[in-house]
N, C-alpha and C. Protein backbone atom coordinates (compact mmCIF):
# COMPACT_ATOMS: atom_id res chain seq x y z
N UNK A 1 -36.70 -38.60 -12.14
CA UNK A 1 -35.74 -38.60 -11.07
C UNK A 1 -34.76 -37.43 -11.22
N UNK A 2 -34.23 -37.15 -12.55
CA UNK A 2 -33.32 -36.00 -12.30
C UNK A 2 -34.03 -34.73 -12.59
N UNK A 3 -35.21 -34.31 -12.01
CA UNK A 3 -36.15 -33.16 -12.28
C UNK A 3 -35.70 -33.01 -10.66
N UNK A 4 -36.47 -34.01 -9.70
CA UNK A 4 -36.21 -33.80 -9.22
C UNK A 4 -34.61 -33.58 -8.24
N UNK A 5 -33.55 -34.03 -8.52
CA UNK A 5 -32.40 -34.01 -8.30
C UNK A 5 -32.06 -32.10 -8.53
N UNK A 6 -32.36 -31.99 -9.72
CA UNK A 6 -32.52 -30.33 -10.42
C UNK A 6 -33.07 -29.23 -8.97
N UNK A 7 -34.15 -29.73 -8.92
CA UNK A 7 -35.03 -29.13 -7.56
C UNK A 7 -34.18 -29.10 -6.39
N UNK A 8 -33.79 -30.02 -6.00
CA UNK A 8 -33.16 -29.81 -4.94
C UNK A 8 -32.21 -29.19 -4.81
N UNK A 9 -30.71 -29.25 -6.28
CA UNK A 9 -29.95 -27.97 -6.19
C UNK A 9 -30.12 -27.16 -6.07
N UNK A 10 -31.56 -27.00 -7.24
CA UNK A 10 -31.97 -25.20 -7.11
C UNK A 10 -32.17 -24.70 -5.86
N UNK A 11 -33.04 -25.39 -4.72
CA UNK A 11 -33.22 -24.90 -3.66
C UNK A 11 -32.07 -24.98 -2.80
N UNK A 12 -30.66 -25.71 -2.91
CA UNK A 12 -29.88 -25.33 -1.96
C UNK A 12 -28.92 -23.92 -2.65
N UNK A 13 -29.04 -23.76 -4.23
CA UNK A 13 -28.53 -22.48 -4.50
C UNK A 13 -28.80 -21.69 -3.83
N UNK A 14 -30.15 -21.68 -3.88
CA UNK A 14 -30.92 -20.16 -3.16
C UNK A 14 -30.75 -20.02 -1.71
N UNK A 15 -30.52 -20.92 -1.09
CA UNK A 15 -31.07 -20.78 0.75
C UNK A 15 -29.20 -20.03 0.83
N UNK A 16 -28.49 -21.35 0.21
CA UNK A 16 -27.09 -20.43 0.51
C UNK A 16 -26.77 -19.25 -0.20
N UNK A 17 -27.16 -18.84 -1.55
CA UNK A 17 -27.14 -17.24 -1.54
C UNK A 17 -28.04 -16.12 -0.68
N UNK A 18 -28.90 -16.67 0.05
CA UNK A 18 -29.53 -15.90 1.12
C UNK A 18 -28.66 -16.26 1.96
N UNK A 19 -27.85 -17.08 2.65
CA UNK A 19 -27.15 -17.09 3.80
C UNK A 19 -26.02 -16.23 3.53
N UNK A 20 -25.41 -16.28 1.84
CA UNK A 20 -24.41 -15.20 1.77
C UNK A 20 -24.34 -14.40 1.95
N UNK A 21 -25.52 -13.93 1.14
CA UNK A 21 -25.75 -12.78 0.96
C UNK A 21 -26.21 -11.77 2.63
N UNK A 22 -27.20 -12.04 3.14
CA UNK A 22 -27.67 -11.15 3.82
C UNK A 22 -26.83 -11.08 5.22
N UNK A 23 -26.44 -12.82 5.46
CA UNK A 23 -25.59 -13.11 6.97
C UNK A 23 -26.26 -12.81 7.49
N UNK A 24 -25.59 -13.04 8.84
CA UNK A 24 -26.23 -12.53 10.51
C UNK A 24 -25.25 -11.47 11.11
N UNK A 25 -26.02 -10.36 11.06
CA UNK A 25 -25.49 -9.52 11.80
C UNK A 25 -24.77 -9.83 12.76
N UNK A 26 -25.36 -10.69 13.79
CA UNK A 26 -24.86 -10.96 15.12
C UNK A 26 -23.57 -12.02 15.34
N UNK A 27 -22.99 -12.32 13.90
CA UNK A 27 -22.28 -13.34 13.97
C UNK A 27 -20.64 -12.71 14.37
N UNK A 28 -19.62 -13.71 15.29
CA UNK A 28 -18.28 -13.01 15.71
C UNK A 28 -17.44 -12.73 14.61
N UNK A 29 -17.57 -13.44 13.16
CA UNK A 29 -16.73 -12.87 12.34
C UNK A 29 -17.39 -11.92 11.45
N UNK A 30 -18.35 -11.17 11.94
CA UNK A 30 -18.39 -10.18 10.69
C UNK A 30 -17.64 -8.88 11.45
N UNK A 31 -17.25 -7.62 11.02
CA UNK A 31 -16.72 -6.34 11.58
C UNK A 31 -17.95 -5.56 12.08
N UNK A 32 -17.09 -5.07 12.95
CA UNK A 32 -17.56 -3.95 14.00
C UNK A 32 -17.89 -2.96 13.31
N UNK A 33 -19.11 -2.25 12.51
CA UNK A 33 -19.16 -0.50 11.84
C UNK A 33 -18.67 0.58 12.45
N UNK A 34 -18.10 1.14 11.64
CA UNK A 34 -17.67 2.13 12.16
C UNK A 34 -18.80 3.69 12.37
N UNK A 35 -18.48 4.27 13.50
CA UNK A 35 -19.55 5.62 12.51
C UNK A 35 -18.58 6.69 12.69
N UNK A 36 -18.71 7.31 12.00
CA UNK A 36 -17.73 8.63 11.18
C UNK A 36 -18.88 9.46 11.35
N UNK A 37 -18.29 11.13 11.97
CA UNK A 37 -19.04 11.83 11.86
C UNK A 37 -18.29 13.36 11.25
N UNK A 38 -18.92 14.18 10.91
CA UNK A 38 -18.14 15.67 10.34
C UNK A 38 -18.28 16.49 11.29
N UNK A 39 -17.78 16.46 12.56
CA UNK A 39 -18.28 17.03 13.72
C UNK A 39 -16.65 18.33 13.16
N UNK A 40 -15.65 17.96 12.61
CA UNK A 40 -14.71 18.63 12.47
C UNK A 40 -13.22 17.90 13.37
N UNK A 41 -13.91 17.12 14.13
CA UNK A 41 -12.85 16.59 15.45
C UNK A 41 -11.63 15.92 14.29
N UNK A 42 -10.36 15.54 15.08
CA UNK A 42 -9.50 14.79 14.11
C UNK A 42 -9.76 13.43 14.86
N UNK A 43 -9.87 12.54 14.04
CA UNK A 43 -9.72 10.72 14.71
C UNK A 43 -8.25 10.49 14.88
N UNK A 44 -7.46 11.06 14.97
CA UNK A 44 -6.16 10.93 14.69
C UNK A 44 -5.51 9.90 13.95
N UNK A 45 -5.54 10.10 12.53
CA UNK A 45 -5.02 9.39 11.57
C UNK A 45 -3.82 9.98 11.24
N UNK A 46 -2.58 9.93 10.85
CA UNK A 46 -1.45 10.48 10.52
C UNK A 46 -1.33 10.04 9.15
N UNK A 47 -1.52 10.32 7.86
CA UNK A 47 -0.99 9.39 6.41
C UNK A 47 0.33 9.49 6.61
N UNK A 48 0.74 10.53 6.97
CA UNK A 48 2.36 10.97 6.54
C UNK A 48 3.13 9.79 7.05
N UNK A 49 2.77 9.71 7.99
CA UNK A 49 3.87 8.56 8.73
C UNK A 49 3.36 7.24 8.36
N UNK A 50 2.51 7.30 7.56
CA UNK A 50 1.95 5.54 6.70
C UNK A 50 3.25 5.07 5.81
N UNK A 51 3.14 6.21 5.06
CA UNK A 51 4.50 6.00 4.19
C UNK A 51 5.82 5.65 4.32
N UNK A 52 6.54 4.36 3.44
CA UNK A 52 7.70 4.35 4.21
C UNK A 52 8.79 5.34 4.12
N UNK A 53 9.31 5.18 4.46
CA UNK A 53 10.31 6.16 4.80
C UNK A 53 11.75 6.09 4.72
N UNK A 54 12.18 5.22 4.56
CA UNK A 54 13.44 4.29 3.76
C UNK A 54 13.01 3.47 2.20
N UNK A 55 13.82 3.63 1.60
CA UNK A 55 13.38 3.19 -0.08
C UNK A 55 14.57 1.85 -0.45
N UNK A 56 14.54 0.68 -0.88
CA UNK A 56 15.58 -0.19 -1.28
C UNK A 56 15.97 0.67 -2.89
N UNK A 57 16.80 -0.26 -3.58
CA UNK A 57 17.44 0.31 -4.92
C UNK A 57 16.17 0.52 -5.84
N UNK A 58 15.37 -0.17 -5.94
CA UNK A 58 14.04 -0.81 -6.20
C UNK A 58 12.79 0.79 -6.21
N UNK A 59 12.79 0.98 -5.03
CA UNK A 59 12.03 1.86 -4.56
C UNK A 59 12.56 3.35 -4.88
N UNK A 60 14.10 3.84 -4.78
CA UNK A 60 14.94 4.80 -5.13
C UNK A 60 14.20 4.97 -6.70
N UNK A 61 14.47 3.77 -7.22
CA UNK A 61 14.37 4.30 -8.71
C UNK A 61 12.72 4.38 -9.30
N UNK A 62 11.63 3.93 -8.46
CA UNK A 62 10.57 4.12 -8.87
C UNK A 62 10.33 5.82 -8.56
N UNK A 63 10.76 6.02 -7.04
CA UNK A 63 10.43 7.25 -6.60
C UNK A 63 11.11 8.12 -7.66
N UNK A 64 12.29 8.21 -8.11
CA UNK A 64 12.85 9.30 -8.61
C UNK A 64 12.46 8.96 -9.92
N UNK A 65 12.14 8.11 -10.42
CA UNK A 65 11.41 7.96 -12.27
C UNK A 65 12.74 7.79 -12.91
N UNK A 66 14.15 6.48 -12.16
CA UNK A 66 14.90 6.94 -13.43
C UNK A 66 14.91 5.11 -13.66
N UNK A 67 16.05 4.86 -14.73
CA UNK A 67 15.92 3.71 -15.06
C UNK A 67 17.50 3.12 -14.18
N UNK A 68 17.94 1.94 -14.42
CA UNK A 68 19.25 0.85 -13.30
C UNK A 68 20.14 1.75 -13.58
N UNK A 69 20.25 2.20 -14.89
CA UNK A 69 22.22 3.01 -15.62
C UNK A 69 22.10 4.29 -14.81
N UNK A 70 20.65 4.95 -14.65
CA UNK A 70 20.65 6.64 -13.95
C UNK A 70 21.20 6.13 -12.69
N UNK A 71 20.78 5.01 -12.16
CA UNK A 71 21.12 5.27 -10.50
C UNK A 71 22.28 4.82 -10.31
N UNK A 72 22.92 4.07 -10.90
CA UNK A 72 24.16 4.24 -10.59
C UNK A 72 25.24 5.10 -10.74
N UNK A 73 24.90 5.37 -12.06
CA UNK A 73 25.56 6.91 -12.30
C UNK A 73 25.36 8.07 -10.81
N UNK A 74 23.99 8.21 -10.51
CA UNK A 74 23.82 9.25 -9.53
C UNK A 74 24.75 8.17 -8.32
N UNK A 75 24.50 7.17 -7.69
CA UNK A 75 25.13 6.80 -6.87
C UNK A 75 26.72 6.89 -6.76
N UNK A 76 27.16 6.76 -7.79
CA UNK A 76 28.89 7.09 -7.90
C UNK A 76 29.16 8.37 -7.92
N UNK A 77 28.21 9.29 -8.08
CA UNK A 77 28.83 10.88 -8.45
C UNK A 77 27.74 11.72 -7.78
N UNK A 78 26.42 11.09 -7.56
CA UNK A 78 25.57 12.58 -6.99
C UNK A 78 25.62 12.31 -5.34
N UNK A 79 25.77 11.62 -4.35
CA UNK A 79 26.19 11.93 -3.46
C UNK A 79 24.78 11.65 -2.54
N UNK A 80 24.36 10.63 -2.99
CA UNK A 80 23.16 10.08 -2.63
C UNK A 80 22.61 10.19 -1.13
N UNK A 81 21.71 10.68 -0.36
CA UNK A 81 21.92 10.23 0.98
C UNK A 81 21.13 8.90 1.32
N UNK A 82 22.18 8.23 1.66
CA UNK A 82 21.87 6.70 2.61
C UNK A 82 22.57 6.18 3.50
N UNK A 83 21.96 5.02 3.89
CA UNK A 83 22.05 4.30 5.03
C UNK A 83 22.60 3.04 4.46
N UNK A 84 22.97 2.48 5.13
CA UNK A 84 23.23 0.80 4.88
C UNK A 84 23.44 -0.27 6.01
N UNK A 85 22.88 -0.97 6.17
CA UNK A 85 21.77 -1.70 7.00
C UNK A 85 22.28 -3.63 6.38
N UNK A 86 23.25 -4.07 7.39
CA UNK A 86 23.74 -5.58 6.73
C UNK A 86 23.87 -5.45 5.49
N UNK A 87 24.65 -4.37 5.12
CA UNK A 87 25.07 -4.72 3.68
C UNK A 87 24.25 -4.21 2.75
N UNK A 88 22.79 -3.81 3.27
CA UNK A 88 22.12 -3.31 2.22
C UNK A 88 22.10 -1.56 2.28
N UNK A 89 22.14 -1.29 1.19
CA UNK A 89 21.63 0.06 0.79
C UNK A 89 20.18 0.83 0.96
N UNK A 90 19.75 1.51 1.36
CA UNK A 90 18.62 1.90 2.22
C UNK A 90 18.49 3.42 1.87
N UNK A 91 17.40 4.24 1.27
CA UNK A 91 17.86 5.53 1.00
C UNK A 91 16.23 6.47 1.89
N UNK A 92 16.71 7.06 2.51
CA UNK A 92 15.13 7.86 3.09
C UNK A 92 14.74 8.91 2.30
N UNK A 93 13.27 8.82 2.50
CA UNK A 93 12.50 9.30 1.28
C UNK A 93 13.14 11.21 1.74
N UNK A 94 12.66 11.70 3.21
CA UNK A 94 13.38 13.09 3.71
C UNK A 94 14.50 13.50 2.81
N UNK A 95 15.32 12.55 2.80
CA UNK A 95 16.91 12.90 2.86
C UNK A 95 16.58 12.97 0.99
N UNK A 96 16.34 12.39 0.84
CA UNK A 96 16.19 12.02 -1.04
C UNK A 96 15.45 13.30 -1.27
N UNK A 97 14.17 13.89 -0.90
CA UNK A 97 13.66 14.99 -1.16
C UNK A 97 14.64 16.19 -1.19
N UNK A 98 15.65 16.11 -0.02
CA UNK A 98 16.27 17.47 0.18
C UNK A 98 17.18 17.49 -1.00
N UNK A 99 17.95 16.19 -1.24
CA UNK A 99 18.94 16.39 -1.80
C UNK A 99 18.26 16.72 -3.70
N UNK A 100 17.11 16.49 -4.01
CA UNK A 100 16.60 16.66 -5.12
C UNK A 100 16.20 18.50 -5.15
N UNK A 101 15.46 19.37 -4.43
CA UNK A 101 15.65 20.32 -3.94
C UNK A 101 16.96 21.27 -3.85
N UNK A 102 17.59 20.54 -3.58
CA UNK A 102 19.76 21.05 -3.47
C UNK A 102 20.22 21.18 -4.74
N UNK A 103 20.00 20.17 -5.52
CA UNK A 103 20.48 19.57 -6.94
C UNK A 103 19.40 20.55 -7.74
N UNK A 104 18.58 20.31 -7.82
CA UNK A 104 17.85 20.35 -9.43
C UNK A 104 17.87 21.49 -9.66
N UNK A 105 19.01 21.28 -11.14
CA UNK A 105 19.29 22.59 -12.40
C UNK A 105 20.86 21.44 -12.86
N UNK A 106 21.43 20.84 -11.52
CA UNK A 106 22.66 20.34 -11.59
C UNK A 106 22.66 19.10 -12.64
N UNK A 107 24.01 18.99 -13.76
CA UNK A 107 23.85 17.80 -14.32
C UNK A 107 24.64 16.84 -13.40
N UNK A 108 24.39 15.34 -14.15
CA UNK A 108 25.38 14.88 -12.95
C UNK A 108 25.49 13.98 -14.63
């Protein structure tokens, strides 16, 4: 009795890793393919503007590589450019580039 019990799992393993595996094309939840070609054309993807573009305290200090004591230090004395948004502090990545560009040689 449990030989056969054995048998019968085995065969529902398999039918449903063939149903996993291969699916039906024609089914509504699988995706639409895409085709991509090198014709040279642009699909118009923009990355630049993927990125955000405002940074929290969080994000300031990953972008610039410093640790909690650097940024406040720079925040009281380097002249940070931001925004603040209900209270929060908000710094754009633009404005952060220029002012790193302006600065760097400067100690703070």
């Amino acid at each position: 009795m449990e030989n056969k019990h054995a048998w019968i799992i085995g065969i529902c393993v398999i039918v449903a890793g063939f149903m996993i595996g291969s699916g039906s094309a024609d089914s509504a939840d699988s995706p639409t393919p895409i085709e991509l070609s090198d014709d040279g054309a642009s699909i118009g993807v923009n990355i630049e503007n993927s990125d955000t573009t405002l940074l929290d305290e969080d994000g300031l200090m990953s972008y610039l590589g410093i640790d909690e004591k650097e940024m406040k230090r720079l925040q009281k004395v380097g002249d940070l450019p931001s925004i603040t948004i209900d209270g929060y502090m908000y710094y754009p990545k633009t404005g952060l580039d220029r002012w790193v560009e302006e600065n760097t040689g400067k100690t703070f």
